[in-house]
N, C-alpha and C. Protein backbone atom coordinates (compact mmCIF):
# COMPACT_ATOMS: atom_id res chain seq x y z
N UNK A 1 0.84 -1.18 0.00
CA UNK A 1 0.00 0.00 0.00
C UNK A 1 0.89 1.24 0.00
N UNK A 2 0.55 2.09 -0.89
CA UNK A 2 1.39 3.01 -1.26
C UNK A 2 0.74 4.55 -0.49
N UNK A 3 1.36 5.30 0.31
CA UNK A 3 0.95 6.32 1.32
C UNK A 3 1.47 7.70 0.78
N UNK A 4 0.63 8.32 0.54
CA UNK A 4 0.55 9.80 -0.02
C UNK A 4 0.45 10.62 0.70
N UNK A 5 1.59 11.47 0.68
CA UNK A 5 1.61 12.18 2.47
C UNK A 5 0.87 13.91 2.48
N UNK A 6 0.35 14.48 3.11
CA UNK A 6 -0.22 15.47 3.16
C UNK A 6 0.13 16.93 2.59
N UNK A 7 -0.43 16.92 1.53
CA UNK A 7 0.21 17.99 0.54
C UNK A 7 -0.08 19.56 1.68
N UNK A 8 1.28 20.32 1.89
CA UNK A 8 1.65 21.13 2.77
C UNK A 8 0.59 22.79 2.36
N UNK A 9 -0.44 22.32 3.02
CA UNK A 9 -1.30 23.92 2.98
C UNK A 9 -0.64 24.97 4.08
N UNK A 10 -0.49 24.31 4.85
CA UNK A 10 -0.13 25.15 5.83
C UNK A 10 1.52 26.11 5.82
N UNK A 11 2.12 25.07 5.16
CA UNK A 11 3.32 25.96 4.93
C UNK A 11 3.27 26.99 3.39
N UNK A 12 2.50 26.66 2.74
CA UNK A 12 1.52 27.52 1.63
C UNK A 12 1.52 28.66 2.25
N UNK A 13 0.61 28.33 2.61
CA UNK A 13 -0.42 29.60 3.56
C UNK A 13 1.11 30.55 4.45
N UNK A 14 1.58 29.80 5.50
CA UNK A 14 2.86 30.56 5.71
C UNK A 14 3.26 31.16 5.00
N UNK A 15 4.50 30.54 3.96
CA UNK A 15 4.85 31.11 3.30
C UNK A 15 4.40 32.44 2.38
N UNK A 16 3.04 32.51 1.80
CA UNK A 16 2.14 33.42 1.53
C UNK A 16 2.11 35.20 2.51
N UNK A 17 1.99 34.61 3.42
CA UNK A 17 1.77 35.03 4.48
C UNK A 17 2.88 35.96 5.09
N UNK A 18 3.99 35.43 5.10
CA UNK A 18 5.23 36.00 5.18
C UNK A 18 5.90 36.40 4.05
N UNK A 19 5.96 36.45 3.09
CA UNK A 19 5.67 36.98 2.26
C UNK A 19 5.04 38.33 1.97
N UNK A 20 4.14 38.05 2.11
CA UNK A 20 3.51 39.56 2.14
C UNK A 20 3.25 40.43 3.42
N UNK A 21 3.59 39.88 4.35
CA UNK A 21 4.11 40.79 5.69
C UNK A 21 5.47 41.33 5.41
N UNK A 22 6.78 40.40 4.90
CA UNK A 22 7.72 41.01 4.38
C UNK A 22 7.83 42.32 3.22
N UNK A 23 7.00 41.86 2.73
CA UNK A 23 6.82 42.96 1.72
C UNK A 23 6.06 44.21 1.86
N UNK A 24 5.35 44.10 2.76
CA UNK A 24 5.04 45.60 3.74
C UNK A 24 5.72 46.35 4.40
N UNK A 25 6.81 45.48 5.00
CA UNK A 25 7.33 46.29 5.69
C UNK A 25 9.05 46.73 4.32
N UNK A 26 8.85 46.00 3.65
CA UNK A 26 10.13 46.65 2.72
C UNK A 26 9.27 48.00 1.87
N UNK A 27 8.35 48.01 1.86
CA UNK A 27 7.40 49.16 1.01
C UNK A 27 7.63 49.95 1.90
N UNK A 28 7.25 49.84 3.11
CA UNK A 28 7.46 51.06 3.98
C UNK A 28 8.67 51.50 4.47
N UNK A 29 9.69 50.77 4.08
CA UNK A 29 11.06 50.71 4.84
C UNK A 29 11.48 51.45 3.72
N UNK A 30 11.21 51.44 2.54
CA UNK A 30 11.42 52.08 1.37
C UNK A 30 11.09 53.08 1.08
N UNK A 31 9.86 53.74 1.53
CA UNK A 31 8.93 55.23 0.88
C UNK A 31 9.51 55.81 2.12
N UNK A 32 9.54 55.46 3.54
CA UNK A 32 10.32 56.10 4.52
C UNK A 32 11.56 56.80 3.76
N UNK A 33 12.73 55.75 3.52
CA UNK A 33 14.08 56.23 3.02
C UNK A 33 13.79 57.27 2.20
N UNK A 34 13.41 56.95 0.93
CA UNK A 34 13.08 58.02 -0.18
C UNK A 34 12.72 59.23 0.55
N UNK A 35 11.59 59.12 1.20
CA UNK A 35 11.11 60.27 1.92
C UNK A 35 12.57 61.25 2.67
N UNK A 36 12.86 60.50 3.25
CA UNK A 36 14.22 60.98 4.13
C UNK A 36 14.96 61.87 3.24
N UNK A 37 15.27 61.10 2.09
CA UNK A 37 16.53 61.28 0.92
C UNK A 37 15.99 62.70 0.38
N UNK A 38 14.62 62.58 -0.27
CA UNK A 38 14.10 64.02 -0.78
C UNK A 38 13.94 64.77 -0.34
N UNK A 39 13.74 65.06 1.11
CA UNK A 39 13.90 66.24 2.06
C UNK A 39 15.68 66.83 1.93
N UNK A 40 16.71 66.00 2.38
CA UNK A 40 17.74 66.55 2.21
C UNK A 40 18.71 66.71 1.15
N UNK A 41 18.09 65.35 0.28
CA UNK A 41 18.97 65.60 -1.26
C UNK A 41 20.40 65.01 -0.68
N UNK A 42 20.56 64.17 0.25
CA UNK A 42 22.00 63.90 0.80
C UNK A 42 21.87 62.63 -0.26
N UNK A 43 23.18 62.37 -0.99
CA UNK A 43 23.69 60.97 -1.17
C UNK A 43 24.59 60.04 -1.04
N UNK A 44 24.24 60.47 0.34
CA UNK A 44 24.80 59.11 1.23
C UNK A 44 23.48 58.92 1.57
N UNK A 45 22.59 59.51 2.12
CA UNK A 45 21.14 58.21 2.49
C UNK A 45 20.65 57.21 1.44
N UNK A 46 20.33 57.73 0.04
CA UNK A 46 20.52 56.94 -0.87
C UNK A 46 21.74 56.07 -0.86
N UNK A 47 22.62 56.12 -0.56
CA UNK A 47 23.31 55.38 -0.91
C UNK A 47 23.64 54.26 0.41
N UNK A 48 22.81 54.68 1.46
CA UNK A 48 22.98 53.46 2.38
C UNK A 48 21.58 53.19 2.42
N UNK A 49 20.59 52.98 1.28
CA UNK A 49 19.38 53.05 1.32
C UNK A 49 19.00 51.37 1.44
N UNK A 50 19.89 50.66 0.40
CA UNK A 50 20.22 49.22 0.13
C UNK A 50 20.96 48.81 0.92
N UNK A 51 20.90 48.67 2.43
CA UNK A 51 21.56 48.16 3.53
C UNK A 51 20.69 47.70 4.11
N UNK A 52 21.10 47.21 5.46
CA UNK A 52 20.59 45.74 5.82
C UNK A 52 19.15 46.61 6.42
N UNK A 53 18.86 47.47 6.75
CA UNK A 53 18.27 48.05 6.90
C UNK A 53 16.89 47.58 6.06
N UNK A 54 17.19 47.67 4.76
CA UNK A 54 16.07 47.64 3.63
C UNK A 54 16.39 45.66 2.65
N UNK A 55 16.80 45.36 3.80
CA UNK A 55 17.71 43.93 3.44
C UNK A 55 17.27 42.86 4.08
N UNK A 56 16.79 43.30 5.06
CA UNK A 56 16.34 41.98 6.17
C UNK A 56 14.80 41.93 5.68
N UNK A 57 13.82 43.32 5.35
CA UNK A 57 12.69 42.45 5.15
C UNK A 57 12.29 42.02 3.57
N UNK A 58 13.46 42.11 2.48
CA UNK A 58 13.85 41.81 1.41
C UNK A 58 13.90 40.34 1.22
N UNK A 59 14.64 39.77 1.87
CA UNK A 59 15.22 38.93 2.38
C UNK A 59 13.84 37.93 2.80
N UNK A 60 12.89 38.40 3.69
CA UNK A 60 11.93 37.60 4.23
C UNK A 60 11.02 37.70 3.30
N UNK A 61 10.97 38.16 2.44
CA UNK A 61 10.02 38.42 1.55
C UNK A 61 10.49 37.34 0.28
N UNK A 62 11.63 37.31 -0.01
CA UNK A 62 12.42 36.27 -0.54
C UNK A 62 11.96 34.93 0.20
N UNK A 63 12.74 34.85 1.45
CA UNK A 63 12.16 33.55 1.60
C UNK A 63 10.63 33.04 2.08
N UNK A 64 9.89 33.54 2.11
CA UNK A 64 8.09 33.39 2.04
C UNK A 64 8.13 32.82 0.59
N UNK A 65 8.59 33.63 -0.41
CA UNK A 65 8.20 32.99 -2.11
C UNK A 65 8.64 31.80 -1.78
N UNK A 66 9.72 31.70 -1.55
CA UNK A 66 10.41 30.57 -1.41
C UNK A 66 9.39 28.92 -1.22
N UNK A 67 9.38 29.44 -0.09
CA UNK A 67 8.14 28.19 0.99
C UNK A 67 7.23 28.47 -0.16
N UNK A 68 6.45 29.30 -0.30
CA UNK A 68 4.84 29.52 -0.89
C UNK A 68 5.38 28.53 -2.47
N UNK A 69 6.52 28.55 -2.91
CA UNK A 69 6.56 28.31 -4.35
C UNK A 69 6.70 26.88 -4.58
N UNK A 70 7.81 26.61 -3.40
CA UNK A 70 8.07 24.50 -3.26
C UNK A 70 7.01 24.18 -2.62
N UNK A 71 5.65 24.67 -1.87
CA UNK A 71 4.52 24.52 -1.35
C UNK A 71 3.69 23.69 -2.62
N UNK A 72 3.66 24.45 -3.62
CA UNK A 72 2.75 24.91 -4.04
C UNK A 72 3.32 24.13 -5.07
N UNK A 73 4.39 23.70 -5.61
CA UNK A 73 4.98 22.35 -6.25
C UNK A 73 5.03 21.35 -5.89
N UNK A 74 5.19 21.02 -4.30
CA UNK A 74 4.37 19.93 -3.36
C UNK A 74 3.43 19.78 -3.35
N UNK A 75 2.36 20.17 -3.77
CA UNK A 75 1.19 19.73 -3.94
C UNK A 75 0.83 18.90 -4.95
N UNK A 76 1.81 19.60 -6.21
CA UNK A 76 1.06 18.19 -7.16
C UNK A 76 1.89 17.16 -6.89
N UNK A 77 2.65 16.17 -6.03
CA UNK A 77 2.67 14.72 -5.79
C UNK A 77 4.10 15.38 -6.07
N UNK A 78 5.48 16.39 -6.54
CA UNK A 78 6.33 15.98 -5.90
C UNK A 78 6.83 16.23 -4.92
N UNK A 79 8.40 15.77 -4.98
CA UNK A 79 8.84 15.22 -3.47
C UNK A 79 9.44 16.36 -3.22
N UNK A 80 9.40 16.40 -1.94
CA UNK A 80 9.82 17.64 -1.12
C UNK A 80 11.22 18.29 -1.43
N UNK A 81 12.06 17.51 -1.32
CA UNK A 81 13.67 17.67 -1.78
C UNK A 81 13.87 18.58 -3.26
N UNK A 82 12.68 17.47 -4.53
CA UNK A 82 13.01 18.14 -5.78
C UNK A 82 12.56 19.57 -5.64
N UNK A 83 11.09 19.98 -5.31
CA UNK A 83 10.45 21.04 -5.16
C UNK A 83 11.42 22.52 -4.68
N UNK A 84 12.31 21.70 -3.85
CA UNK A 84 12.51 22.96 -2.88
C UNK A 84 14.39 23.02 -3.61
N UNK A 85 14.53 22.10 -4.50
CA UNK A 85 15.73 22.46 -5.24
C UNK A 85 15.36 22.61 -6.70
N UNK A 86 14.02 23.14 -6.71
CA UNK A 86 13.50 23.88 -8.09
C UNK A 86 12.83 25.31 -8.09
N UNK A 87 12.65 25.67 -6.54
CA UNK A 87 12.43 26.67 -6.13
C UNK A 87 13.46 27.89 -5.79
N UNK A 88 14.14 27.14 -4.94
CA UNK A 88 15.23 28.14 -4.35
C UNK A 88 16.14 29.06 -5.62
N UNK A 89 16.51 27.98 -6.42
CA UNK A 89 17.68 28.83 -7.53
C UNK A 89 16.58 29.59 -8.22
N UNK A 90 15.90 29.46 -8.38
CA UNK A 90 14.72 30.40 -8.75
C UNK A 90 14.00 31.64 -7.94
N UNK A 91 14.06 31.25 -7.36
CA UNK A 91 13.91 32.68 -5.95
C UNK A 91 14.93 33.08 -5.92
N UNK A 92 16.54 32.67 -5.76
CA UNK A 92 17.68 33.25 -5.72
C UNK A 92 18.34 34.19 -6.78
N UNK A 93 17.62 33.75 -7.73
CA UNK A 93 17.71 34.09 -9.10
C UNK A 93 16.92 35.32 -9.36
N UNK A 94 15.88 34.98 -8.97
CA UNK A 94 14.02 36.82 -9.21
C UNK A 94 15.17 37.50 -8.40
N UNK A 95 14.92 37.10 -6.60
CA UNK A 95 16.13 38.34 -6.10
C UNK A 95 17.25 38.87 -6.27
N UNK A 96 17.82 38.48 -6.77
CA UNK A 96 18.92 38.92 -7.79
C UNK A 96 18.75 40.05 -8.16
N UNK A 97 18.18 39.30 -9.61
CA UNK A 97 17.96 40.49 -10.41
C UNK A 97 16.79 41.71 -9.87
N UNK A 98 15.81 41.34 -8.86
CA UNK A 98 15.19 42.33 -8.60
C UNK A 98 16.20 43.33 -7.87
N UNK A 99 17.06 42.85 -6.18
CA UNK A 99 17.69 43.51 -5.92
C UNK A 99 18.76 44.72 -6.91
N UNK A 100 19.03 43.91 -7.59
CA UNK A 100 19.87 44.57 -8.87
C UNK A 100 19.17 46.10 -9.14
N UNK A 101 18.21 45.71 -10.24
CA UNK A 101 17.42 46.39 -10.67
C UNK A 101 17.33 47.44 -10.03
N UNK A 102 16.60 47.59 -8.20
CA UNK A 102 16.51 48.63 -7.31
C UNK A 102 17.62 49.37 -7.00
N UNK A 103 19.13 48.83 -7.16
CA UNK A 103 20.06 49.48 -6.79
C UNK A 103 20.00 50.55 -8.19
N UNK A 104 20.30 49.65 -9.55
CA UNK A 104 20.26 51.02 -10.56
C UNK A 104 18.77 51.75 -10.74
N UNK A 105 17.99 51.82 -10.22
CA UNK A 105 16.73 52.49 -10.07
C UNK A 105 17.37 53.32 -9.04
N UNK A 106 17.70 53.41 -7.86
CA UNK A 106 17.86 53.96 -6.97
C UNK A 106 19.10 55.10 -7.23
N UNK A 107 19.86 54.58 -8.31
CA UNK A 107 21.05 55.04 -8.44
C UNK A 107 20.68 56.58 -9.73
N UNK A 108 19.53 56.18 -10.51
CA UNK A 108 18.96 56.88 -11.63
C UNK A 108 18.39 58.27 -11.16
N UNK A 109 17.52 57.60 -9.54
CA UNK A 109 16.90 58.22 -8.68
C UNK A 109 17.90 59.70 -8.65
N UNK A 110 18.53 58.91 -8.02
CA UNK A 110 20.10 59.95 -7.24
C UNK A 110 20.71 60.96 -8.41
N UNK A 111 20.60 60.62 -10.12
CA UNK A 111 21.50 61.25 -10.62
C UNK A 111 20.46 62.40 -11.20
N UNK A 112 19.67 62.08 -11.40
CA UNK A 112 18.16 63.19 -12.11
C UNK A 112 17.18 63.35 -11.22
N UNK A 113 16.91 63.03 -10.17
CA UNK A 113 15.90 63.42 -9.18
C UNK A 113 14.76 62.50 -9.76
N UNK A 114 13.58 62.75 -9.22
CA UNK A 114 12.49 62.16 -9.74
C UNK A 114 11.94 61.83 -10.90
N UNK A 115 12.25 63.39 -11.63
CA UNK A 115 12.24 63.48 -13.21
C UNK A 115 12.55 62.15 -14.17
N UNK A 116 13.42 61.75 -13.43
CA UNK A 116 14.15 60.78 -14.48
C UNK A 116 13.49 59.71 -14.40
N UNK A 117 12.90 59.13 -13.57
CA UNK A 117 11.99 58.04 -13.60
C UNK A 117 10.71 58.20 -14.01
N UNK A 118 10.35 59.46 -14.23
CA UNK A 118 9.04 59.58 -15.17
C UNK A 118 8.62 58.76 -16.22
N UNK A 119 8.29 58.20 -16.58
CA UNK A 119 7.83 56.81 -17.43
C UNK A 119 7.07 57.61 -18.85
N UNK A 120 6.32 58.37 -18.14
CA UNK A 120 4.93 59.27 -18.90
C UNK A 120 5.94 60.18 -20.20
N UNK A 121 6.70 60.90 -19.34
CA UNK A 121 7.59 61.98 -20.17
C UNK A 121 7.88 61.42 -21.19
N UNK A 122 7.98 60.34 -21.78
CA UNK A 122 8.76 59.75 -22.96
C UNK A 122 7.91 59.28 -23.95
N UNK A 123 7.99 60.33 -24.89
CA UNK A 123 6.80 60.23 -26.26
C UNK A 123 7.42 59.26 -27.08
N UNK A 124 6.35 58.49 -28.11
CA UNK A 124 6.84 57.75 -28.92
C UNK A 124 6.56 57.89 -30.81
């Protein structure tokens, strides 16, 4: 008799969960900084904006996908091990390049002010 073990809602749901608690508090950990930065125009706050500061709930927000994603590949019947070594380089991988991304966003920020990230301004 072959035993099919309990496809993981609960660490779903966690993961989900933390996840998007992480990601609240990096939104706010973020419009804070900015906020800070545009009052004084200093760049050094920008530039310690991407510190652990704005890193730790990055980070948890990272690993929530994480859980929520090998969760959620555990469910259809595979095994826990493959799931979560088809997930991770893949989460390691989005954060990456997302982190990336925010540093030269942040850095664009710093060299043109707001202006420069205007999206709208650019006719085609």
């Amino acid at each position: 008799m072959y035993y099919f073990a309990e496809p993981p809602y609960f660490l779903m749901t966690a993961g989900l969960l933390a996840g998007i608690a992480s990601g609240l508090a990096f939104e706010a950990t973020l419009k804070e900084a900015v906020k800070l930065w545009s009052k004084n125009r200093s760049t050094r706050t920008l530039a310690n904006l991407q510190g652990l500061q704005l890193f730790v709930p990055f980070l948890g927000m990272a690993g929530g996908i994480c859980v929520f994603l090998a969760s959620g590949v555990e469910i259809f019947g595979i095994p826990k091990l493959f799931s979560y070594a088809l997930s991770l380089p893949l989460t390691l991988l989005t954060a990456w390049l997302i982190w990336r991304q925010l540093g030269k966003l942040l850095l664009e920020l710093e060299r043109g002010g707001s202006q420069a990230l205007d999206l709208d301004s650019f006719e085609g």
